[in-house]
Protein backbone atom coordinates (compact mmCIF):
# COMPACT_ATOMS: atom_id res chain seq x y z
CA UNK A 1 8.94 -154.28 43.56
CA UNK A 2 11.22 -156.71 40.89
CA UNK A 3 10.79 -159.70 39.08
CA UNK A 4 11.64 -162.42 41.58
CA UNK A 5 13.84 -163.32 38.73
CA UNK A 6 15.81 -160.29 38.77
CA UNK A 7 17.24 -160.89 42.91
CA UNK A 8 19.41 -162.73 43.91
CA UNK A 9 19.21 -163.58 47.72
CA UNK A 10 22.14 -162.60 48.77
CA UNK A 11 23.74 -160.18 52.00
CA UNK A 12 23.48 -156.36 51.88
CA UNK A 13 27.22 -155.91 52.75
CA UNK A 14 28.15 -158.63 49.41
CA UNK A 15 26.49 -155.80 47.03
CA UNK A 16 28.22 -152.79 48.91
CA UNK A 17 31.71 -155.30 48.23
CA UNK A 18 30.30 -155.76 44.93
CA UNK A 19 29.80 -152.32 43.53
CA UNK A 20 32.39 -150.69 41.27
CA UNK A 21 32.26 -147.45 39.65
CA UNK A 22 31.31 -147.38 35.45
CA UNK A 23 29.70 -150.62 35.61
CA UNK A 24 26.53 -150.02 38.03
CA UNK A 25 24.12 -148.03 40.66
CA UNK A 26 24.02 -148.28 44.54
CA UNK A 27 21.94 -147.41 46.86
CA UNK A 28 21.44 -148.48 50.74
CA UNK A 29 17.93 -147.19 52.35
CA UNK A 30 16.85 -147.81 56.12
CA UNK A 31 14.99 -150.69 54.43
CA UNK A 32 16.50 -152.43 51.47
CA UNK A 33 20.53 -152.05 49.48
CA UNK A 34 20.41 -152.10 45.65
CA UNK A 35 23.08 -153.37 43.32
CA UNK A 36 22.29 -152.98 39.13
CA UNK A 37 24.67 -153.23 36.58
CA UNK A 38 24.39 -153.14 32.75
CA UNK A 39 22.04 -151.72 30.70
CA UNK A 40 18.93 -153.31 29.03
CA UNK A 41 17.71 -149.89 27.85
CA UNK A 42 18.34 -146.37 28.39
CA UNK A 43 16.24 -143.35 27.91
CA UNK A 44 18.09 -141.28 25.23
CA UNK A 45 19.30 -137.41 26.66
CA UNK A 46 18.17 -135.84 23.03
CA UNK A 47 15.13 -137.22 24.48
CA UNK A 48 15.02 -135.99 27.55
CA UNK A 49 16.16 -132.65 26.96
CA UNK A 50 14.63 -132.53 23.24
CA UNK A 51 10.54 -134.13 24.01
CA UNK A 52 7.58 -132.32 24.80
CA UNK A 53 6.30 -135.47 26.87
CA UNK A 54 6.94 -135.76 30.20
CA UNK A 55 9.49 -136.81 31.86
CA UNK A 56 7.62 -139.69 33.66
CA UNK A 57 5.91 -140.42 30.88
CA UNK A 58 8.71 -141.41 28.55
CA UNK A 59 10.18 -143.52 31.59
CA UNK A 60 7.19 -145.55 31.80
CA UNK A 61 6.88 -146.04 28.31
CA UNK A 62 10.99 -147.32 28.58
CA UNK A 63 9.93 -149.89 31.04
CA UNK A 64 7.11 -151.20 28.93
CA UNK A 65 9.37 -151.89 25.94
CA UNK A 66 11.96 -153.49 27.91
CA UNK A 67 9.30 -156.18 29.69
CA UNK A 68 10.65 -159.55 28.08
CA UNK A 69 7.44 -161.61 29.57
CA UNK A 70 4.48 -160.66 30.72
CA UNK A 71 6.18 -161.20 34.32
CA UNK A 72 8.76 -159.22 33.84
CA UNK A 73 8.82 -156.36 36.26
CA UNK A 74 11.83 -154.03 34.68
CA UNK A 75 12.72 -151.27 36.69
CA UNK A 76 14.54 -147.93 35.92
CA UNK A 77 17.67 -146.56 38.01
CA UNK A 78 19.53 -143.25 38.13
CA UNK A 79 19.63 -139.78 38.74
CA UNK A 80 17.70 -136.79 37.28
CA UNK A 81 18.98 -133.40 37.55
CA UNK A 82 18.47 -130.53 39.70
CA UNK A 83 17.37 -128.35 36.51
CA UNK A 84 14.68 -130.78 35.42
CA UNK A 85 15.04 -129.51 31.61
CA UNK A 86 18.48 -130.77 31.59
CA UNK A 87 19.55 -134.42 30.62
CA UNK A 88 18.53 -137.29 33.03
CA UNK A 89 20.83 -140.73 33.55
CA UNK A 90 18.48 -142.86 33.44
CA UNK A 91 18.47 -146.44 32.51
CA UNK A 92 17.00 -149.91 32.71
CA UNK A 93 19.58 -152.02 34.05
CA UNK A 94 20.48 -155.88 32.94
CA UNK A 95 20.58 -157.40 36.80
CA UNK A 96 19.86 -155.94 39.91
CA UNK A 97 20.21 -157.73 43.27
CA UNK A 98 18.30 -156.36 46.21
CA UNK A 99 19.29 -157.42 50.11
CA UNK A 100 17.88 -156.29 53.40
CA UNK A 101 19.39 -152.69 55.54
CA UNK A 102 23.10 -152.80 55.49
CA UNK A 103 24.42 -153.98 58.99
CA UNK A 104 28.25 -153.56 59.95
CA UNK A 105 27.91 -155.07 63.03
CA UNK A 106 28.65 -158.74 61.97
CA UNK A 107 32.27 -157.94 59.99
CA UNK A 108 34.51 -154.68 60.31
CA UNK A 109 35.45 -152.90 57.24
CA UNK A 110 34.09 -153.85 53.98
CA UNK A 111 36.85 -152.88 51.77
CA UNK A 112 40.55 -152.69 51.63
CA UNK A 113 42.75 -150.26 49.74
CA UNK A 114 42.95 -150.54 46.24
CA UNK A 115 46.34 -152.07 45.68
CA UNK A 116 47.21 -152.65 49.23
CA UNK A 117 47.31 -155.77 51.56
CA UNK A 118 43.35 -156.23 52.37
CA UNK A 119 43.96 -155.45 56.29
CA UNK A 120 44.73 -151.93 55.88
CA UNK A 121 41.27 -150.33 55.90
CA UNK A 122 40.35 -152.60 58.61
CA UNK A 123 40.22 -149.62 61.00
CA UNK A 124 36.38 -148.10 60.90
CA UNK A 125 37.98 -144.46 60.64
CA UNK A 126 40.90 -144.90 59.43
CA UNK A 127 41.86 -142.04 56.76
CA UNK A 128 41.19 -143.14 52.70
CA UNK A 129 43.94 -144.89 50.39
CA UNK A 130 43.16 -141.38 48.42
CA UNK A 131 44.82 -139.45 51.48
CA UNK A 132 48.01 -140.31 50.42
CA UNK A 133 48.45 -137.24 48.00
CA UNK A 134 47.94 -134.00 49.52
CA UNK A 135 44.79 -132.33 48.66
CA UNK A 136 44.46 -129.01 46.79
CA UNK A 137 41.08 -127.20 48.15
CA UNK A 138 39.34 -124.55 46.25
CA UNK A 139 36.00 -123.08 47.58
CA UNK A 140 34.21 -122.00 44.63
CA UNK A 141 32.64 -119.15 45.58
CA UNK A 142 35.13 -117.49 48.18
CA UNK A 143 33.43 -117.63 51.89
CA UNK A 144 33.63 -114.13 51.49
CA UNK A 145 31.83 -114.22 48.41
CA UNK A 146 28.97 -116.71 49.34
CA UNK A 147 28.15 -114.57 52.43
CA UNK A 148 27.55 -111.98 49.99
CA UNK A 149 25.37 -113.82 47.66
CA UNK A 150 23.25 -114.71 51.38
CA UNK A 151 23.30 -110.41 51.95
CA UNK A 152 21.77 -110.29 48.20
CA UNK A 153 19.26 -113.03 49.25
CA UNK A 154 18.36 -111.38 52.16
CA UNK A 155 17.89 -108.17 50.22
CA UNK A 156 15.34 -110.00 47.97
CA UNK A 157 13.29 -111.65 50.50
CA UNK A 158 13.25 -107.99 52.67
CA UNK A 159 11.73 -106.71 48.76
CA UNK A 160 8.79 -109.19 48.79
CA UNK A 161 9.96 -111.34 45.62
CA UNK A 162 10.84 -114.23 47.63
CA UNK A 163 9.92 -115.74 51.01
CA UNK A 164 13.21 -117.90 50.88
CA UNK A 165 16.01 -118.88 48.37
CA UNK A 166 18.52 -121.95 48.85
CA UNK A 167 22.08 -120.39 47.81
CA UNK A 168 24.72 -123.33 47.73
CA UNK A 169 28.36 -123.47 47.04
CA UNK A 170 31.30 -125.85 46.43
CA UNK A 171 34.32 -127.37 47.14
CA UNK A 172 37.26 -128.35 44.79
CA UNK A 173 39.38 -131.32 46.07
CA UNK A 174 42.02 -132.39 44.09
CA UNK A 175 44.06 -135.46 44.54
CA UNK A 176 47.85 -136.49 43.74
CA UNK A 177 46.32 -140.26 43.58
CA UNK A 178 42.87 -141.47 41.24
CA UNK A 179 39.91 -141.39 44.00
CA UNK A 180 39.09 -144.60 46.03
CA UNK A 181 35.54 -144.67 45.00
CA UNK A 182 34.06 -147.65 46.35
CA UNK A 183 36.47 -146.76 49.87
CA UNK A 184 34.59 -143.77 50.03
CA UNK A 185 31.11 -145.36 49.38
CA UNK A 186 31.56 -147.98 52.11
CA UNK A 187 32.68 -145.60 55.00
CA UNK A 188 29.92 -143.02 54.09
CA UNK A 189 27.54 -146.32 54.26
CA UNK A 190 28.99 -147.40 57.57
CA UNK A 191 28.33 -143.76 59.12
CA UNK A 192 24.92 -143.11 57.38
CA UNK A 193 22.59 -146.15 58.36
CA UNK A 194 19.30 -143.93 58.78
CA UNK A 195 19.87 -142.15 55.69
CA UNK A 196 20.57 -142.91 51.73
CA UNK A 197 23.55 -143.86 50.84
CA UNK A 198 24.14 -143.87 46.70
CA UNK A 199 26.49 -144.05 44.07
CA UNK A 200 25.56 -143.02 40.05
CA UNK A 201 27.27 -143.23 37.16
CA UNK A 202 26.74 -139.68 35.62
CA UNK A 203 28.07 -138.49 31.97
CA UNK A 204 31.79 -137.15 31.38
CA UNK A 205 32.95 -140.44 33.32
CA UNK A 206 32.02 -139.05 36.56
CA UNK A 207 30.29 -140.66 39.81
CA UNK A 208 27.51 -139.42 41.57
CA UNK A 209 27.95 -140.17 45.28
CA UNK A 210 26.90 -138.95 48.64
CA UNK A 211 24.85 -140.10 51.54
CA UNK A 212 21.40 -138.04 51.88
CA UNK A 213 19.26 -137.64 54.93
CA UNK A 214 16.36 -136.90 53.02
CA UNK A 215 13.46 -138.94 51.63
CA UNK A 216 12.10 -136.89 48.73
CA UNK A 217 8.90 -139.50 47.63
CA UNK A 218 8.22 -143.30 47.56
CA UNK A 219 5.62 -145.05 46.55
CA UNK A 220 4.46 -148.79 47.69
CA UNK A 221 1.28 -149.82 46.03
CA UNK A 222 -1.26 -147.14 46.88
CA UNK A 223 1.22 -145.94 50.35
CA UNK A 224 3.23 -142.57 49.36
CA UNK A 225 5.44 -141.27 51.77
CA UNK A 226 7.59 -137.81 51.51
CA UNK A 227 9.78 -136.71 54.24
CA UNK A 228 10.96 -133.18 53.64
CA UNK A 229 13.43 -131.96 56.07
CA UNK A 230 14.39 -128.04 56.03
CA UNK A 231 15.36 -126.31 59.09
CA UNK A 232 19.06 -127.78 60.30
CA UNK A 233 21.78 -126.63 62.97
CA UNK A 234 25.51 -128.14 63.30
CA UNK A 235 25.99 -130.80 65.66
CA UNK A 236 27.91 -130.55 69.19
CA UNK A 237 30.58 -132.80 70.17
CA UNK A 238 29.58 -131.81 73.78
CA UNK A 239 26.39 -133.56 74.30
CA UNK A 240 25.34 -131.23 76.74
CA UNK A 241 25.41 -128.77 74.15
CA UNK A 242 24.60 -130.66 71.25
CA UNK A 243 20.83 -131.49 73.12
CA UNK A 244 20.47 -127.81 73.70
CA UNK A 245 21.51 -127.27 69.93
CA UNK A 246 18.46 -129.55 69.11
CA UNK A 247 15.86 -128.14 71.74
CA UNK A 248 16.81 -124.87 70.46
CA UNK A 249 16.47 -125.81 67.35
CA UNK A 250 12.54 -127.33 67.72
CA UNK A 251 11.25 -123.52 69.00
CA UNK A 252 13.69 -121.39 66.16
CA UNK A 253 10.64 -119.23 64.52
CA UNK A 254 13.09 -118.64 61.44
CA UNK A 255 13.52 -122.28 61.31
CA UNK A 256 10.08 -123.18 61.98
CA UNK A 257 9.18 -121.01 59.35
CA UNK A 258 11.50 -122.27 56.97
CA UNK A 259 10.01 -125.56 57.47
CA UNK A 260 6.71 -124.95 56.83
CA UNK A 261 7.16 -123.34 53.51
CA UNK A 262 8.56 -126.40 52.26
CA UNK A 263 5.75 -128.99 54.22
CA UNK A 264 3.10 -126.29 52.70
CA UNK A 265 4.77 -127.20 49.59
CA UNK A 266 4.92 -131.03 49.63
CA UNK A 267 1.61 -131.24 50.53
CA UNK A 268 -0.11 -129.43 47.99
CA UNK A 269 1.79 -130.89 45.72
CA UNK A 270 0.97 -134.43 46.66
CA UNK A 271 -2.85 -133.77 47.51
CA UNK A 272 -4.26 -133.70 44.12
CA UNK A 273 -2.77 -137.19 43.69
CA UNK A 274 -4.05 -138.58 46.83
CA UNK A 275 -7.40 -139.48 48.58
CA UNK A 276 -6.34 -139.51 52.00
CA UNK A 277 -3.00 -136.86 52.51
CA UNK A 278 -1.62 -136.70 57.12
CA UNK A 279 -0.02 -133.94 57.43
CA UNK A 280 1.38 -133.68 61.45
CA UNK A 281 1.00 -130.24 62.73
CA UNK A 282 4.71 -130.27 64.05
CA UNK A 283 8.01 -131.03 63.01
CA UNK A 284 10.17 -133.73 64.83
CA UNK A 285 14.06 -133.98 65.19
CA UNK A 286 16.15 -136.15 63.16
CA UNK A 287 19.82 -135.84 62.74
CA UNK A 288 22.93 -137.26 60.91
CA UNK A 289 26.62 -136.99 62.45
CA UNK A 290 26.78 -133.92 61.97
CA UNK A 291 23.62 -131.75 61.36
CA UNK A 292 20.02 -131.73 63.13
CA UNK A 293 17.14 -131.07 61.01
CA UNK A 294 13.38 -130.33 61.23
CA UNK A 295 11.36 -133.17 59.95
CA UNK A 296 7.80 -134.33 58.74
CA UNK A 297 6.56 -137.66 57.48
CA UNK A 298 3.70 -136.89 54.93
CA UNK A 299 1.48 -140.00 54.53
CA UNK A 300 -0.93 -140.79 51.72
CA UNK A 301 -3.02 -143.02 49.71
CA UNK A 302 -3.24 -142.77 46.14
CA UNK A 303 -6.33 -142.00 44.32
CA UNK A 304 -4.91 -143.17 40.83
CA UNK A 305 -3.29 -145.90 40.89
CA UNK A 306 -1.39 -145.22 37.79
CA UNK A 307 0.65 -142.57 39.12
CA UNK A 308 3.84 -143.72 39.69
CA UNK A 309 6.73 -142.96 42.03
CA UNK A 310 8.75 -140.56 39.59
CA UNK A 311 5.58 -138.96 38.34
CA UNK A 312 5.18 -137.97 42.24
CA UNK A 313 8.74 -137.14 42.46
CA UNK A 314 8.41 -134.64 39.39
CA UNK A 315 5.55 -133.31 40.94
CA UNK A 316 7.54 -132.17 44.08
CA UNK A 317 10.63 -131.68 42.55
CA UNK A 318 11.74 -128.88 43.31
CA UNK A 319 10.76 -128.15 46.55
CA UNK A 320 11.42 -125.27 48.68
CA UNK A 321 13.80 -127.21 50.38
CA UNK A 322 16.59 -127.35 47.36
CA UNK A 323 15.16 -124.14 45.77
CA UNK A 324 13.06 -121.56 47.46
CA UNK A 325 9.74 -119.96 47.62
CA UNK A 326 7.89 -119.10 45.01
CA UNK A 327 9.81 -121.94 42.87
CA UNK A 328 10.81 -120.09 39.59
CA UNK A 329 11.34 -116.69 40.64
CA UNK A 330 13.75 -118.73 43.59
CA UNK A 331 15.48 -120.88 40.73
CA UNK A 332 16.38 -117.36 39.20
CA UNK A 333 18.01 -116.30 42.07
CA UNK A 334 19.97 -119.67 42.36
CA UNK A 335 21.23 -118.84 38.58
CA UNK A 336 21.97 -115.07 39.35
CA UNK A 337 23.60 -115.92 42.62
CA UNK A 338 25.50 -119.15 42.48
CA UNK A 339 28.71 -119.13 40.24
CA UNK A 340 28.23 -122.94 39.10
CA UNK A 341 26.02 -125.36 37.46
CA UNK A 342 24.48 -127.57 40.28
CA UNK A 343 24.03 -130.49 37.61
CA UNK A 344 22.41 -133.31 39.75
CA UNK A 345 23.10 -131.53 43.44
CA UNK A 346 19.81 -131.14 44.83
CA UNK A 347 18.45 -133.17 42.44
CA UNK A 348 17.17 -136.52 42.54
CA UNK A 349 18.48 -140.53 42.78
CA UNK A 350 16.30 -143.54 42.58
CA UNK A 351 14.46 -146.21 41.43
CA UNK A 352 11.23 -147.23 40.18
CA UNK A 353 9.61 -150.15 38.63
CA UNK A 354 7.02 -151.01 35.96
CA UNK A 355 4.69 -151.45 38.38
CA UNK A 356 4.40 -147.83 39.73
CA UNK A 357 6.63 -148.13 42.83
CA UNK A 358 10.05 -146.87 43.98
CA UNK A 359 12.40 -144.57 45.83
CA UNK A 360 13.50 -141.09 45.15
CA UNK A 361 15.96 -139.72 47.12
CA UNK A 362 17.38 -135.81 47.53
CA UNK A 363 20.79 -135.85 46.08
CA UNK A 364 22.08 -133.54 49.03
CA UNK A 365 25.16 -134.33 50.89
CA UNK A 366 27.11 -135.64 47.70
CA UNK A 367 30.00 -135.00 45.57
CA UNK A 368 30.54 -135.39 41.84
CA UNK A 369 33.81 -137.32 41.58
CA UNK A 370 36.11 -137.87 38.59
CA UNK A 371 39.91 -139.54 38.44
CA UNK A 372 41.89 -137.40 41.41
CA UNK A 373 39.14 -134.56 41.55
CA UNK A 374 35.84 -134.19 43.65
CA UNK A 375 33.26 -131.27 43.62
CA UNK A 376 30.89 -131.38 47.10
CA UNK A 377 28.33 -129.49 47.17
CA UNK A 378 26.67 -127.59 50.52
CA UNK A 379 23.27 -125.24 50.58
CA UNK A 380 21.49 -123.26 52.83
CA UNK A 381 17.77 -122.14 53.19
CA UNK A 382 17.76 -118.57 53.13
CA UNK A 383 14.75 -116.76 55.02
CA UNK A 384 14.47 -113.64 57.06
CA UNK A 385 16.37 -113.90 59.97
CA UNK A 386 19.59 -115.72 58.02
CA UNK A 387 22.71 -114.03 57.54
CA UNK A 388 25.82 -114.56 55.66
CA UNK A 389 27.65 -115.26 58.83
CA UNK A 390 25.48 -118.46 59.61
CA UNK A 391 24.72 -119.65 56.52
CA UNK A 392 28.45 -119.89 55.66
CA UNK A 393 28.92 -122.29 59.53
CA UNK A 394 25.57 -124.47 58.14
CA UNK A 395 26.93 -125.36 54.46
CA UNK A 396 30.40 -125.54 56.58
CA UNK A 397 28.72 -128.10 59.00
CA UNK A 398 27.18 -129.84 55.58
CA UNK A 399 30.20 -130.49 54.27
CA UNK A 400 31.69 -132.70 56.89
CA UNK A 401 29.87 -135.61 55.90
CA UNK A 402 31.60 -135.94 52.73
CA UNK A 403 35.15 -134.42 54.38
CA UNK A 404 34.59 -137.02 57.30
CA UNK A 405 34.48 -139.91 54.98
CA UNK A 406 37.55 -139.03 53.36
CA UNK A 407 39.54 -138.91 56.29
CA UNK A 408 39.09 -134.61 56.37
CA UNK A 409 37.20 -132.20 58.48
CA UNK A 410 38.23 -128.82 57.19
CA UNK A 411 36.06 -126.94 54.60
């Protein structure tokens, strides 16, 4: 994966402590925790936005220039944008440190409060530092007014020019006190250890962070991996109900449906790339605390070894899953529809290295935080069979992961 030179051999939970916001990139998979900081090289926006090359393309050529031996194995960190036209942060970083799966169970919390005595966020849920302003919430649209948008959806699919839309919205938090940023990292790492859990420096001075479920594309040698999820309820407290939730869930024909569009969509995507493609036949379950969602593992073996894990990641990106079906007339509907710019929701966050391999993650169950104000972001898959009413509890239900972590649950 990294020049040998590059790690330093050192505990997962050290690089969570480690991480602080404007000076590096973090990310915890069910397999490895990053921690870069600095920049050796960045790929210019002009360029990104501006170049008739592609995207991939220009990365790999970054990561060639920024070898300083013949061993070097640079690698490339960051986030690219939902609109893939628009201005990635990407850049080659001076040091990155790589650890095993993050692991809580040897220590209790990671972090205390900025400024405070370094028991007091020894509690695993205790409410954020940040908590001690009140917050001002603004859903942008109305709930009122996203239903809507779903009706218009709806009315679209029922006229043939889609078979199914993704229609987000937002929340507005703002804070009397600047945002604990790495507080909020480490309990959404402590309550996400199947899942992604990242934090990007983004333009305007913002952060990037969330903690996704979903696996959009890796690549390990010749092994590619996607693992689309699309199909989701909310999660019971009652666990009687919450397993009927989830049974229900695996027989749903709209949900079924919904999640075959965007497996269809993976695969064909990733098939001209490899020689050997499994597809299962059938989703599984996998959930988070607070959703269930349909999922497939896609499995494959490059033919062309040069394609590298971005390159596959562009290729997908983006699927029906963040966007709808058929892609572009679906992204038109997102623009007509949504009252906001997504910037890198639904987009992606990830590394990968000179040598072809890496991790790209969906940036889904995130916020874009800034000082004392956070936007989160929610979305819903809109097929026949949705309504306003229920696609208004789902991104409701979507929320909570960020609104748990910061001591809320209220959207």
């Amino acid at each position: 994966m990294m020049n040998s030179e590059m790690i330093a051999a050192v505990r997962a939970v050290e690089l969570l402590e480690q991480y602080r916001p404007g000076e590096g990139f973090f990310l915890a998979t069910p397999e490895r925790t990053l921690l870069a900081a600095g920049v050796r090289a960045a790929l210019p926006a002009e360029d990104v936005a501006g170049s008739a090359r592609p995207l991939a393309e220009r990365v790999d050529a970054l990561l060639r220039s920024a070898k300083r031996s013949p061993q070097d194995v640079p690698l490339i960190v960051g986030a690219v944008p939902f609109d893939a036209a628009r201005p990635a942060q990407l850049v080659v970083p001076d040091v990155v440190r790589q650890a095993g799966p993050l692991d809580f169970g040897a220590r209790g919390a990671v972090l205390p409060a900025a400024g405070s005595a370094g028991d007091a966020a020894a509690a695993d849920d205790a409410p954020l530092p940040l908590r001690a302003g009140a917050y001002e919430l603004q859903p942008v649209p109305e709930p009122a007014a996203y239903a809507q948008a779903v009706e218009r959806g709806l009315e679209l699919l029922a006229a043939g020019e889609l078979q199914k839309v993704v229609l987000a919205r937002a929340l507005d938090l703002g804070s009397a006190v600047p945002i604990d940023i790495p507080a909020l990292l480490e309990r959404l790492a402590r309550h996400n250890a199947h899942g992604y859990t990242f934090a990007v420096d983004v333009p305007e001075q913002r952060t990037l962070i969330g903690a996704s479920p979903e696996l959009l594309v890796s690549r390990s040698g010749l092994q590619v991996t996607a693992n689309p999820l699309a199909g989701s309820v909310p999660r019971s407290a009652d666990p009687v109900e919450d397993r009927r939730r989830a049974e229900a869930l695996l027989v749903s024909a709209k949900d079924l449906h919904e999640h075959a569009v965007v497996v269809e969509a993976v695969a064909a995507a990733l098939r001209p790339f490899c020689k050997k493609l499994r597809v299962p036949a059938s989703p599984s379950l996998v959930h988070t605390e607070t959703m269930w969602h349909l999922s497939t593992v896609v499995s494959g073996q490059l033919s062309d070894p040069s394609a590298s894990a971005l390159e596959l990641a562009l290729a997908l990106h983006p699927t029906p899953a963040v966007c709808g079906a058929p892609m572009e007339r679906a992204h038109a509907a997102i623009r007509e529809l949504e009252p906001f710019d997504r910037g890198f929701y639904t987009g992606l966050v990830g590394w990968g290295d000179a040598n072809g391999d890496g991790e790209w993650i969906v940036t889904i169950r995130c916020a874009e935080v800034q000082d004392r104000a956070l936007r989160l972001f929610a979305g819903a898959g809109v097929v026949i069979g949705s309504s306003g009413e229920g696609e208004l509890a789902e991104t409701t239900a979507k929320f909570r992961t960020m609104l748990r972590a910061m001591g809320l649950d209220e959207a």
